[in-house]
C-alpha atoms as a PDB file:
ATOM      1  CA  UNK A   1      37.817  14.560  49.678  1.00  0.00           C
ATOM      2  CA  UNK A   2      34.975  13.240  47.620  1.00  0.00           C
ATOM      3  CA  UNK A   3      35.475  11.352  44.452  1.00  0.00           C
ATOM      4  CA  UNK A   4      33.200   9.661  42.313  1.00  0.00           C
ATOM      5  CA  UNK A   5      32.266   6.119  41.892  1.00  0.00           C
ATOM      6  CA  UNK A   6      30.185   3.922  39.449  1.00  0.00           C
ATOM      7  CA  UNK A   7      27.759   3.628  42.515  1.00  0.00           C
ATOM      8  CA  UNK A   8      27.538   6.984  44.408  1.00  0.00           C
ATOM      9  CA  UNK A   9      30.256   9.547  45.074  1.00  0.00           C
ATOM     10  CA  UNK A  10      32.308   8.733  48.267  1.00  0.00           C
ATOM     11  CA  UNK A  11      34.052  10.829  50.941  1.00  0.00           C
ATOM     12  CA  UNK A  12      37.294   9.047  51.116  1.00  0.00           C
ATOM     13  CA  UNK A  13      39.994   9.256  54.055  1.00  0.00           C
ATOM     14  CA  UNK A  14      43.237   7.270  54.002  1.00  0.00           C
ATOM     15  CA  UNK A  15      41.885   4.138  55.298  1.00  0.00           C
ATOM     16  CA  UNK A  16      45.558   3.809  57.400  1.00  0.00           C
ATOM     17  CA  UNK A  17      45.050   7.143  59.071  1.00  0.00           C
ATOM     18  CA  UNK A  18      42.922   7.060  62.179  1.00  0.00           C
ATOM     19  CA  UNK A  19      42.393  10.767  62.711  1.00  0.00           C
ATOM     20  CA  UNK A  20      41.602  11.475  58.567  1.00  0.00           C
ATOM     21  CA  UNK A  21      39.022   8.460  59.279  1.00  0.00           C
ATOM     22  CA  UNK A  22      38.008  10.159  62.371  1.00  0.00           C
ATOM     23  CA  UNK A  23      37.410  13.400  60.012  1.00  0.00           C
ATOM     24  CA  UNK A  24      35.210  11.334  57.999  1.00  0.00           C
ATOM     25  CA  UNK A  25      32.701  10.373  60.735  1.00  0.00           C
ATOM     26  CA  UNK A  26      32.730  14.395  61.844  1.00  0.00           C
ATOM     27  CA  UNK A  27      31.701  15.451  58.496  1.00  0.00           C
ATOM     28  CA  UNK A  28      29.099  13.109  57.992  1.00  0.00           C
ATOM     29  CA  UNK A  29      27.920  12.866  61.619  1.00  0.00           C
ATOM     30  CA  UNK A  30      28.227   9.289  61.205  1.00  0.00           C
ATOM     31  CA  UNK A  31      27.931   7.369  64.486  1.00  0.00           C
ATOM     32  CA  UNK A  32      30.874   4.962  65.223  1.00  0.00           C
ATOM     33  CA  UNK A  33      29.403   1.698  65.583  1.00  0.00           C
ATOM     34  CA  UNK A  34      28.686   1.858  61.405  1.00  0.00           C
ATOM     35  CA  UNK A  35      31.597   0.573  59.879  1.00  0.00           C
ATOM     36  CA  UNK A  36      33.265   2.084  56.452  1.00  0.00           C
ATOM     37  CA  UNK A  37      34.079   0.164  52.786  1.00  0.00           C
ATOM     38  CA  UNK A  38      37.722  -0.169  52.560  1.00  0.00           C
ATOM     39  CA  UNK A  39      38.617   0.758  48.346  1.00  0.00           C
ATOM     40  CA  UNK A  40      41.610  -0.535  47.007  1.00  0.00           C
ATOM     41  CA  UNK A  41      42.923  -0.280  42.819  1.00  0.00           C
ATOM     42  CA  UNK A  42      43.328  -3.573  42.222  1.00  0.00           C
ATOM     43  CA  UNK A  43      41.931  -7.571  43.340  1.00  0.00           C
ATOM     44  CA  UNK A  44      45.866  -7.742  44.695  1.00  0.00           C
ATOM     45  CA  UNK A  45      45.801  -5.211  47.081  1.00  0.00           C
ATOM     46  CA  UNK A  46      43.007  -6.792  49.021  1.00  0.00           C
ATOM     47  CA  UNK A  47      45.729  -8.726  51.265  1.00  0.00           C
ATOM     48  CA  UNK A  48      46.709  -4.681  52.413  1.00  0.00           C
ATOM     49  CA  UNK A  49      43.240  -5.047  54.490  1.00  0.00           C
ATOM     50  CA  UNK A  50      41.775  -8.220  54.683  1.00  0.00           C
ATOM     51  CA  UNK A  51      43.061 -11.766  55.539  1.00  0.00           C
ATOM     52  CA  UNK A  52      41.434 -15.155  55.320  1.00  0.00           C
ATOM     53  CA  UNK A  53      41.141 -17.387  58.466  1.00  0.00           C
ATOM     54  CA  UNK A  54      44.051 -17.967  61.232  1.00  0.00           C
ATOM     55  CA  UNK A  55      47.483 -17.613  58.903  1.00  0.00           C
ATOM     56  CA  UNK A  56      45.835 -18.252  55.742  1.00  0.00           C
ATOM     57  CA  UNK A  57      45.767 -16.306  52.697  1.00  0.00           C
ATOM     58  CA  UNK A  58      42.819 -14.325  51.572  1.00  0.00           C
ATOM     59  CA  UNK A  59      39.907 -16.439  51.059  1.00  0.00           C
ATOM     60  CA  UNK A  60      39.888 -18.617  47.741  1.00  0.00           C
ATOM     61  CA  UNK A  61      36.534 -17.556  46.980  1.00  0.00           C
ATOM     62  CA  UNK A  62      37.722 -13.882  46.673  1.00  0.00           C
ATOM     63  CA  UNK A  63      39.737 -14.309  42.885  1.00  0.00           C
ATOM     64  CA  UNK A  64      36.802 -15.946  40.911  1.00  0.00           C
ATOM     65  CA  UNK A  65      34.298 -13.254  42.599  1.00  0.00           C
ATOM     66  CA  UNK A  66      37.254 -10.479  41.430  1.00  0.00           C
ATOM     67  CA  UNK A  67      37.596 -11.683  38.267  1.00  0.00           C
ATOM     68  CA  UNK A  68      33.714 -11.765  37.747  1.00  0.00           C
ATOM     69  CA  UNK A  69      32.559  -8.828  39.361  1.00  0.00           C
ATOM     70  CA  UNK A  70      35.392  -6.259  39.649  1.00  0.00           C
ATOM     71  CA  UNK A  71      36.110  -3.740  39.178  1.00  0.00           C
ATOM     72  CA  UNK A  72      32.503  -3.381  39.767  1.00  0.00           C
ATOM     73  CA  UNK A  73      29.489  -2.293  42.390  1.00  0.00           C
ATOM     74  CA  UNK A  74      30.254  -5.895  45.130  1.00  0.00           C
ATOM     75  CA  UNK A  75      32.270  -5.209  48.072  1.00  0.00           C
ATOM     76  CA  UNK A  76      33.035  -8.361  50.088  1.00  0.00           C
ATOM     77  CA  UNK A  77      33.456  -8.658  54.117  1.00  0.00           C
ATOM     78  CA  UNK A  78      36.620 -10.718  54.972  1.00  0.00           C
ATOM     79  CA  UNK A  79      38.562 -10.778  57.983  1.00  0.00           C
ATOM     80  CA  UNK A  80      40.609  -7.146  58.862  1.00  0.00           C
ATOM     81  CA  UNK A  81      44.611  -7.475  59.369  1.00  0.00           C
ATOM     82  CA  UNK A  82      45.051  -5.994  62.316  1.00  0.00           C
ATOM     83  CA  UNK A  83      46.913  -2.786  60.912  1.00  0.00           C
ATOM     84  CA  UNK A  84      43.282  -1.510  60.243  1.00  0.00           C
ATOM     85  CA  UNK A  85      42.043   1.390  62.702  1.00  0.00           C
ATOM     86  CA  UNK A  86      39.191  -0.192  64.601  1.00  0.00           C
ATOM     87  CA  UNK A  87      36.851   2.999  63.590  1.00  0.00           C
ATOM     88  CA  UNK A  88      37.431   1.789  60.050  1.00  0.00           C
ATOM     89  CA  UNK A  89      35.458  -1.253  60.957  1.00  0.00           C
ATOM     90  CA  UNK A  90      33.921  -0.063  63.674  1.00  0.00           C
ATOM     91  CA  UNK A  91      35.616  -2.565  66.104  1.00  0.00           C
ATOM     92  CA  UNK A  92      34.518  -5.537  64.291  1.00  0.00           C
ATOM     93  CA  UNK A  93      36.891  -8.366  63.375  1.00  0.00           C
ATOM     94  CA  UNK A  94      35.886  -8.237  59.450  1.00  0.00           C
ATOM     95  CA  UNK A  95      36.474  -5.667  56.771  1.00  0.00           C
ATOM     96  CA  UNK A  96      34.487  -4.949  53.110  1.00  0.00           C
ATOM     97  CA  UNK A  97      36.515  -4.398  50.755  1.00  0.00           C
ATOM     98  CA  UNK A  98      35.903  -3.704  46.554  1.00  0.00           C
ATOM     99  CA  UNK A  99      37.537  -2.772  43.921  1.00  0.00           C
ATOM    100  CA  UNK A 100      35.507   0.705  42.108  1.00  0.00           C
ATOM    101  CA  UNK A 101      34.355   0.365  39.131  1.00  0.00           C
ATOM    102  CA  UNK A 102      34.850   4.214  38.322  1.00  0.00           C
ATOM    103  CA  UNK A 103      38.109   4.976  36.382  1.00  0.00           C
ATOM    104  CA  UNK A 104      38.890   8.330  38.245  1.00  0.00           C
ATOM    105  CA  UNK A 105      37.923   6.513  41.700  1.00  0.00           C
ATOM    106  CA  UNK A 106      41.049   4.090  40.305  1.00  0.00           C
ATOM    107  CA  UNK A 107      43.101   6.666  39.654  1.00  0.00           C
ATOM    108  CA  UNK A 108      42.660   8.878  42.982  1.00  0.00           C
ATOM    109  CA  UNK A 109      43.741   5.505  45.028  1.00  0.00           C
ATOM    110  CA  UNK A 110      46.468   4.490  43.059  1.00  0.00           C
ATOM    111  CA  UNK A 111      48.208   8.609  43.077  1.00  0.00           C
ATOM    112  CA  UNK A 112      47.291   8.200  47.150  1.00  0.00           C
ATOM    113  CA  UNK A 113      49.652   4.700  47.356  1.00  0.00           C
ATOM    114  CA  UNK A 114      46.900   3.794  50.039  1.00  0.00           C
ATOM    115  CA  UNK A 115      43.623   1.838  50.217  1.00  0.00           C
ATOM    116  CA  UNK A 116      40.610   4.998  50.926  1.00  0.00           C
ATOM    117  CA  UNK A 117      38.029   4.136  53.387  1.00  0.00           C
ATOM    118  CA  UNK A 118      34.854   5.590  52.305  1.00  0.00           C
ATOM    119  CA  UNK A 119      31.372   5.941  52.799  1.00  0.00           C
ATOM    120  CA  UNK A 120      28.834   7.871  50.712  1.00  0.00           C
ATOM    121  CA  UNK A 121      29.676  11.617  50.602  1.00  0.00           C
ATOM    122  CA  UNK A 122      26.807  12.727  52.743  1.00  0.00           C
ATOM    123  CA  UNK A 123      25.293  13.690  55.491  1.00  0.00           C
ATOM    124  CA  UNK A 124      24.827  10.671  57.729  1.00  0.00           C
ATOM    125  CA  UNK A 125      20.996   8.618  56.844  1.00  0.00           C
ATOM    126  CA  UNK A 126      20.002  11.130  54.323  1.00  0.00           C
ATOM    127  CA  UNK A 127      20.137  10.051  50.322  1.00  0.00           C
ATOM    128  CA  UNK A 128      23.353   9.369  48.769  1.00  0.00           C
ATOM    129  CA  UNK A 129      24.959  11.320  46.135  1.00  0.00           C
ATOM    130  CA  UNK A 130      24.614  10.865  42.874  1.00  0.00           C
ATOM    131  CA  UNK A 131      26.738  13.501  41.280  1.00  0.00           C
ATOM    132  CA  UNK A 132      29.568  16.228  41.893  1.00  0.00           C
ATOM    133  CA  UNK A 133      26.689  18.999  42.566  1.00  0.00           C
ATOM    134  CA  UNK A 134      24.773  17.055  45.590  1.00  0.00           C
ATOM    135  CA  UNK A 135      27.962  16.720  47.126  1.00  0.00           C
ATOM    136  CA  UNK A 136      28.657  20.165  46.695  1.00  0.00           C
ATOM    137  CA  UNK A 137      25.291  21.765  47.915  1.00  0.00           C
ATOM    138  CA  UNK A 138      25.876  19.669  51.379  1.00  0.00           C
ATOM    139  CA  UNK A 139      29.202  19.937  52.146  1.00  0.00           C
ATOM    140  CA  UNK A 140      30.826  21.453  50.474  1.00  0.00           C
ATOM    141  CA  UNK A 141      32.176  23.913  53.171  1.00  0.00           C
ATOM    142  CA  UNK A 142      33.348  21.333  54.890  1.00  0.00           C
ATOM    143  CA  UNK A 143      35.582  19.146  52.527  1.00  0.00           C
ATOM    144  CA  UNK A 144      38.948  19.682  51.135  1.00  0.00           C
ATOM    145  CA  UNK A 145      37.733  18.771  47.460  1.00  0.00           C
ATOM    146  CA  UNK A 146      35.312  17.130  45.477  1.00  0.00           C
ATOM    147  CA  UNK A 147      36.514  15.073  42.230  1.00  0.00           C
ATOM    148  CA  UNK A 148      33.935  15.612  39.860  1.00  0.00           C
ATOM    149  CA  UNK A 149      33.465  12.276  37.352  1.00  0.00           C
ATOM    150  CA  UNK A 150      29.978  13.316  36.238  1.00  0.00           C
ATOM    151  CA  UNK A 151      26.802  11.588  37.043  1.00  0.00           C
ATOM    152  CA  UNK A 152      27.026   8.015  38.546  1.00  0.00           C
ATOM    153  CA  UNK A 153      26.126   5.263  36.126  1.00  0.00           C
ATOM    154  CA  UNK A 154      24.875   2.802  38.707  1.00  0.00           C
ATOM    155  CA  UNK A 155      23.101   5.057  41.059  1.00  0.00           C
ATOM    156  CA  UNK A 156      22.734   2.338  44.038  1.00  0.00           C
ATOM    157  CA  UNK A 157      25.319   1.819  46.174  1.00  0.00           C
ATOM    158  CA  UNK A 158      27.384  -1.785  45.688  1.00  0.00           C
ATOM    159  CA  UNK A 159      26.178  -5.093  47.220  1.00  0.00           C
ATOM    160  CA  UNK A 160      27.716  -6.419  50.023  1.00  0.00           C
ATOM    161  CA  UNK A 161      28.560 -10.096  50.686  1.00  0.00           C
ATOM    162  CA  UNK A 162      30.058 -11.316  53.758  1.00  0.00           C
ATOM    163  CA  UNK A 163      32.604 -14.094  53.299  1.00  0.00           C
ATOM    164  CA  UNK A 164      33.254 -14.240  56.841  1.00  0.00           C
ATOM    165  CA  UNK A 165      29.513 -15.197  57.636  1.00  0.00           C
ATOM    166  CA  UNK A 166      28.939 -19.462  56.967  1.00  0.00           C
ATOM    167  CA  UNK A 167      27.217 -19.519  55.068  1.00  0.00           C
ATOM    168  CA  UNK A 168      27.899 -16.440  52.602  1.00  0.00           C
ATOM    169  CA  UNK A 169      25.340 -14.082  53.303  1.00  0.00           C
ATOM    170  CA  UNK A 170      24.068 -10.498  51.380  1.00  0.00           C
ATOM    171  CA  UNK A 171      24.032  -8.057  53.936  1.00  0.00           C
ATOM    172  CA  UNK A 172      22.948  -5.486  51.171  1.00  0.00           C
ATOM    173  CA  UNK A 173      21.549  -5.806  48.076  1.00  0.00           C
ATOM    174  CA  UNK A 174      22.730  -4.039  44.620  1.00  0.00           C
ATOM    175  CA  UNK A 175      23.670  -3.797  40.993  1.00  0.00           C
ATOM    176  CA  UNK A 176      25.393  -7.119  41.986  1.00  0.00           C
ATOM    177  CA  UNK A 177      22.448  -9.316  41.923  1.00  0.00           C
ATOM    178  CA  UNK A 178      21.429 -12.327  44.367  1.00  0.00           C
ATOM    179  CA  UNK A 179      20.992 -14.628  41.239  1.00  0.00           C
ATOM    180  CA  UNK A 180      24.532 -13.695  39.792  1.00  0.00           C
ATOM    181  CA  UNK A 181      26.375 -14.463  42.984  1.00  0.00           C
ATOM    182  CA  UNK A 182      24.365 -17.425  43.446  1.00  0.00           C
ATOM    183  CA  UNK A 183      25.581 -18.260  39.948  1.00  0.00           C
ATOM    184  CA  UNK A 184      29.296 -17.621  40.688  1.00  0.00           C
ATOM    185  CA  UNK A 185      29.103 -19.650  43.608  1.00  0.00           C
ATOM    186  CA  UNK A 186      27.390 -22.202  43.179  1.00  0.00           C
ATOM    187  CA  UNK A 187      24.887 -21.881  46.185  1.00  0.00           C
ATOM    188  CA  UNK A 188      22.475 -20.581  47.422  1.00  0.00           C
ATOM    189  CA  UNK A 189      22.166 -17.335  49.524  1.00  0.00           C
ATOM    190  CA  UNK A 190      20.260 -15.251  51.860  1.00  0.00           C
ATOM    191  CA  UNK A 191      19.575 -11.331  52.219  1.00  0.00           C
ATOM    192  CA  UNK A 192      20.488 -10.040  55.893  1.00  0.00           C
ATOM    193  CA  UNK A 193      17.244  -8.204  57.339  1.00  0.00           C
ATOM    194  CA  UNK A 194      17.635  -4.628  58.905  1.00  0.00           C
ATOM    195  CA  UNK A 195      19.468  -4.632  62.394  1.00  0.00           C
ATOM    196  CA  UNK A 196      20.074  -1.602  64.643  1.00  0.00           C
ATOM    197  CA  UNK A 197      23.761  -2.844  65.110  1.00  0.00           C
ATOM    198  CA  UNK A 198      25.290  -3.369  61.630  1.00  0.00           C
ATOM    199  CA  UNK A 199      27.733  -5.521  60.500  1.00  0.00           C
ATOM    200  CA  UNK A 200      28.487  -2.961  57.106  1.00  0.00           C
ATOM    201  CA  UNK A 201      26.976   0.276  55.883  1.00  0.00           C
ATOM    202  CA  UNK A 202      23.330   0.200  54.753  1.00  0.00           C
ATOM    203  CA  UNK A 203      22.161  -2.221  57.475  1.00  0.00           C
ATOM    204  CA  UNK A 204      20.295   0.619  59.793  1.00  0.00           C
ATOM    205  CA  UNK A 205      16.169   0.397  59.268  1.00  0.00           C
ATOM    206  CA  UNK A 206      15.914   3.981  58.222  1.00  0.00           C
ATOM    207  CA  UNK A 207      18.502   5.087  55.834  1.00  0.00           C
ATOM    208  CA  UNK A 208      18.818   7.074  52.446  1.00  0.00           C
ATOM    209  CA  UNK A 209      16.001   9.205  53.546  1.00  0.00           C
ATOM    210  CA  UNK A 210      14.397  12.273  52.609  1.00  0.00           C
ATOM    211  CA  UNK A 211      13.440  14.855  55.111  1.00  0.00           C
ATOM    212  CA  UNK A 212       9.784  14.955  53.338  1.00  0.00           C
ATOM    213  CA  UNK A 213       8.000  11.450  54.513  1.00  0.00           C
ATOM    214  CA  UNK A 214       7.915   8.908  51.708  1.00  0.00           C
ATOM    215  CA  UNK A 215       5.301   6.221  51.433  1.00  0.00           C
ATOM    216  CA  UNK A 216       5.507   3.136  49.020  1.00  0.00           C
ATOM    217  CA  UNK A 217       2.146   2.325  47.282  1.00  0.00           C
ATOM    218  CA  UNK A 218       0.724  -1.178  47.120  1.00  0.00           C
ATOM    219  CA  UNK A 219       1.170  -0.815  42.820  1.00  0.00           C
ATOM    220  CA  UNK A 220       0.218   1.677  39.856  1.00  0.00           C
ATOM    221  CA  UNK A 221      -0.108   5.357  40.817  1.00  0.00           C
ATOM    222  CA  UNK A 222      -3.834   6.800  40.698  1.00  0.00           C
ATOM    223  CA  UNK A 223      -4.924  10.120  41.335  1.00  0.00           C
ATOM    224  CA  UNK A 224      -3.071  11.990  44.214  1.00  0.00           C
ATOM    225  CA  UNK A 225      -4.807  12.145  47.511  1.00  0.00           C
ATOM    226  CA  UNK A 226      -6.693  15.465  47.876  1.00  0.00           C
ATOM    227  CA  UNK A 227      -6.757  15.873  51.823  1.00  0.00           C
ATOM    228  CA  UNK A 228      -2.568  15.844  52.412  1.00  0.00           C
ATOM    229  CA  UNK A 229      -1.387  19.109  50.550  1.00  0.00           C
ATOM    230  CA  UNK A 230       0.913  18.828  48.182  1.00  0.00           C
ATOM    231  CA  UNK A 231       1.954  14.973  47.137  1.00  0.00           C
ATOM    232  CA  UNK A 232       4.832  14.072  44.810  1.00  0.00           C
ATOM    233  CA  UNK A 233       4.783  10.963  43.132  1.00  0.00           C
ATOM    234  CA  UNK A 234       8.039   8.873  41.907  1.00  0.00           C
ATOM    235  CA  UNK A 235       7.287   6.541  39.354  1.00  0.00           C
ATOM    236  CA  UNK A 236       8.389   3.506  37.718  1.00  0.00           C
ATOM    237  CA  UNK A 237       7.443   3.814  34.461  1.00  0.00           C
ATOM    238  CA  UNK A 238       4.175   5.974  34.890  1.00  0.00           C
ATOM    239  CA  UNK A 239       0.885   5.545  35.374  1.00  0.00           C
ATOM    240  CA  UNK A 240      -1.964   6.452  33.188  1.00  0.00           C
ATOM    241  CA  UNK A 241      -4.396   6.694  36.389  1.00  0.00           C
ATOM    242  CA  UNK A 242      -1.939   9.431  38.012  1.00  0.00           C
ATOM    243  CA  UNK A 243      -2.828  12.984  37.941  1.00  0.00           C
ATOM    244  CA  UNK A 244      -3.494  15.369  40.910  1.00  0.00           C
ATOM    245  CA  UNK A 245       0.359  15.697  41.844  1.00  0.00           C
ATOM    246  CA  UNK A 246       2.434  18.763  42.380  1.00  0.00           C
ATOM    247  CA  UNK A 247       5.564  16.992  41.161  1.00  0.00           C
ATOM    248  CA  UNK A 248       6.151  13.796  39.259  1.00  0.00           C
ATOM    249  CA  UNK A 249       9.487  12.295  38.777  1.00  0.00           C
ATOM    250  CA  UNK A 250       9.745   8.753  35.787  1.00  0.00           C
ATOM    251  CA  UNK A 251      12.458   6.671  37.192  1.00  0.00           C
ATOM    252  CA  UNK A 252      12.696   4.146  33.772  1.00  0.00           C
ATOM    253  CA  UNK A 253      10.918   6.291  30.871  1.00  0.00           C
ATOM    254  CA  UNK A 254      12.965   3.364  28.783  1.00  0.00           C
ATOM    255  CA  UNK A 255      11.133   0.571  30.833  1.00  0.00           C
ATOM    256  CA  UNK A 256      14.085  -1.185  32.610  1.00  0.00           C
ATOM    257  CA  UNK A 257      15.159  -1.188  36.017  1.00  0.00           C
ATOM    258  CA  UNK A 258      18.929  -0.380  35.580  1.00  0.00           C
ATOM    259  CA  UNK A 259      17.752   2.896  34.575  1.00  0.00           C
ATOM    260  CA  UNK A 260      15.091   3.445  37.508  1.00  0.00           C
ATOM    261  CA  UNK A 261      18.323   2.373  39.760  1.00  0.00           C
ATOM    262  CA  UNK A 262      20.712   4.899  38.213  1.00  0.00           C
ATOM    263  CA  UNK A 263      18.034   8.068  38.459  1.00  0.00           C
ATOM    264  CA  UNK A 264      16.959   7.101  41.765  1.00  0.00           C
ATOM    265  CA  UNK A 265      18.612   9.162  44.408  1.00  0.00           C
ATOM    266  CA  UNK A 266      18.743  12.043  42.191  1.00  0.00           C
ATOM    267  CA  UNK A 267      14.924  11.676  42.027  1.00  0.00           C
ATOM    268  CA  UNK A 268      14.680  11.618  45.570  1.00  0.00           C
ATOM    269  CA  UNK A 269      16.201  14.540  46.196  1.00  0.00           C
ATOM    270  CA  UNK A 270      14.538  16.740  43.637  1.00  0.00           C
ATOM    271  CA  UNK A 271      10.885  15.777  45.011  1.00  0.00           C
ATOM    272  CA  UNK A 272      12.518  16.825  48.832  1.00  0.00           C
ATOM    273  CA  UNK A 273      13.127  20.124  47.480  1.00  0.00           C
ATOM    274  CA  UNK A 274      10.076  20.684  45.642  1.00  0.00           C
ATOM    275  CA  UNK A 275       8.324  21.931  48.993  1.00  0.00           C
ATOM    276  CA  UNK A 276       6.191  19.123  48.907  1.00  0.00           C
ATOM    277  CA  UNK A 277       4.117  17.167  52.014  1.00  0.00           C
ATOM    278  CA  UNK A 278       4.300  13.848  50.875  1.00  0.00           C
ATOM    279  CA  UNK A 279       6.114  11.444  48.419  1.00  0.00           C
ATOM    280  CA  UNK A 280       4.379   8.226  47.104  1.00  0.00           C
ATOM    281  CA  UNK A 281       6.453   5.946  45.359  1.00  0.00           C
ATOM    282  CA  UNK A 282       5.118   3.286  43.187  1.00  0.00           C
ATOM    283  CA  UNK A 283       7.161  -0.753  43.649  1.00  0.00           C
ATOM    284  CA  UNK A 284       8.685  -2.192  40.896  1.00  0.00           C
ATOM    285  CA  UNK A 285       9.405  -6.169  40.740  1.00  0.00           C
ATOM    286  CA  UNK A 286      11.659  -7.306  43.421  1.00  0.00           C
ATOM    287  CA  UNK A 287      14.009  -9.514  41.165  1.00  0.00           C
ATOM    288  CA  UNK A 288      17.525  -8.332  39.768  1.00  0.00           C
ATOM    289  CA  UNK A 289      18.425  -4.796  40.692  1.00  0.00           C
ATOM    290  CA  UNK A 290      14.644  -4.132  41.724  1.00  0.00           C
ATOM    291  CA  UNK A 291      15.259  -5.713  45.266  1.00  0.00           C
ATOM    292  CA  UNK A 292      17.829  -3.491  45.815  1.00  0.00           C
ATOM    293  CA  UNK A 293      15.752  -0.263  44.724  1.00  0.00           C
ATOM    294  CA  UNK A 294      12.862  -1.514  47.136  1.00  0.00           C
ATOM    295  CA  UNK A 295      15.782  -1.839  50.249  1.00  0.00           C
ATOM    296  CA  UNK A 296      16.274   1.503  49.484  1.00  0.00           C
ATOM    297  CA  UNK A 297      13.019   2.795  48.745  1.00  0.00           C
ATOM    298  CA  UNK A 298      11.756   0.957  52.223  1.00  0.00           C
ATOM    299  CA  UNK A 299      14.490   2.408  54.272  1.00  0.00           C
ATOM    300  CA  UNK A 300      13.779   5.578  52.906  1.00  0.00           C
ATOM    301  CA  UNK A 301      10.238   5.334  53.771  1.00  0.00           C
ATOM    302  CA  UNK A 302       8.523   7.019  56.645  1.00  0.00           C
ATOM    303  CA  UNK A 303       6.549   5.069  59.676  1.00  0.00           C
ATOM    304  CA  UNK A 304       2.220   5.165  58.750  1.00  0.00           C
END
């Protein structure tokens, strides 16, 4: 079923059951060797899927990143107990693992007694979900159930840090900024590049893309190119230079980036079905949440 979460909606499985898993990756058309988030209710049921090294506990550094972050948009990659299906992880000897910030997403796992293995609640590569009716419209024939919690506050799906990786590394960025988990613990930390064999979802070079090709602009909008067809433009803010386009979507009338995060996806899909031949996107600053809306908007971005 799909439920919603303060990120995207998900299309959860019992993260136990191999062949409800399996179901998961039919769906979607998901290819096996991308592994799924693991969502538990509650910072104490991480031990259910993760471990820390040899017979320790879970890792020490997981309780002061709980208590600052969830429930909340980080998922962390530990080491998988062994009870995990490998397809959950995709054979890999780690797990991520968070806690959703999303009430209903709470309540679904805690009325299932079992941690829900989920990716976004779409087909595989194209943009994620952003409310009950994009869900719906794609696949919907093919689900048991879709939760609806109304639209998704966040909009961007959660950052990922690997604790297994030494030293702690972002393998994708989010609401969850670099500079706060710097901040929380106490050093500094790198963002994972693209990689055709990914060690947690999001990784893949082309992902969250629409079908129309999308090209990111060096800045500012200005007038729409008149020898394409028809060209959409998603803005930051808006630009008093644009004019010309078929189809303009304002990402952060309000001016801040939290905003542009939370209306992205949703943006992106209106301008794909607007019949349109081209999407330019304008940049916004890469700091805070606006390096995780440029991973997005550059994996969602067609080859020149």
């Amino acid at each position: 079923m799909a439920f919603p979460t303060e990120t995207v909606y998900g299309l959860g499985a019992d993260a136990f059951n191999p062949a409800a898993v399996a179901r998961v990756f039919e769906v979607k058309a998901r290819p096996s060797f991308d592994p799924l988030i693991v969502h538990v209710a509650g910072a104490d049921e991480v031990v259910r899927v993760a471990r820390g090294k040899g017979t320790a506990g879970v890792d020490p550094r997981v309780a002061p990143l709980a208590e600052r972050f969830w429930p909340g948009p980080l998922t962390l990659v530990l080491p998988r107990q062994p009870a995990v299906p490998d397809l959950v992880t995709a054979g890999l000897d780690t797990v991520g693992v968070r806690v959703p910030g999303h009430p209903a997403a709470r309540a679904l796992i805690r009325a299932a007694g079992t941690p829900v293995a989920a990716p976004s609640a779409n087909p595989f590569g194209y943009v994620s979900p952003t409310q009950a009716d994009h869900v719906l419209a794609q696949l919907g024939e093919k689900i048991d159930l879709v939760l609806d919690g109304g639209p998704c506050p966040v909009g961007l799906e959660s950052t990922i840090l690997s604790l297994a990786a030494d030293p702690p590394l972002i393998l994708r960025p989010g609401a969850v900024t670099r500079e706060q988990l710097e901040a929380a613990l106490g050093t500094p930390l790198e963002v994972a590049g693209p990689t055709e064999r990914p060690r947690a979802p999001g990784q893949l070079p082309r992902h969250y893309a629409t079908r129309t090709p999308l090209h990111i602009l060096d800045g500012p909008a200005g007038p729409a190119p008149a020898d394409v067809g028809r060209v959409g433009l998603l803005a930051i803010i808006g630009s008093p230079r644009a004019s010309g386009y078929a189809a303009v979507e304002i990402l952060a009338p309000d001016g801040e980036l939290a905003s542009a995060a939370a209306n992205l996806f949703a943006a992106l899909r209106r301008l794909d079905a607007a019949g349109l031949d081209l999407v330019l996107a304008e940049p916004c600053p890469e700091d805070g949440i606006g390096r995780a809306i440029m991973d997005r908007l550059r994996r969602c971005a067609s080859p020149r």
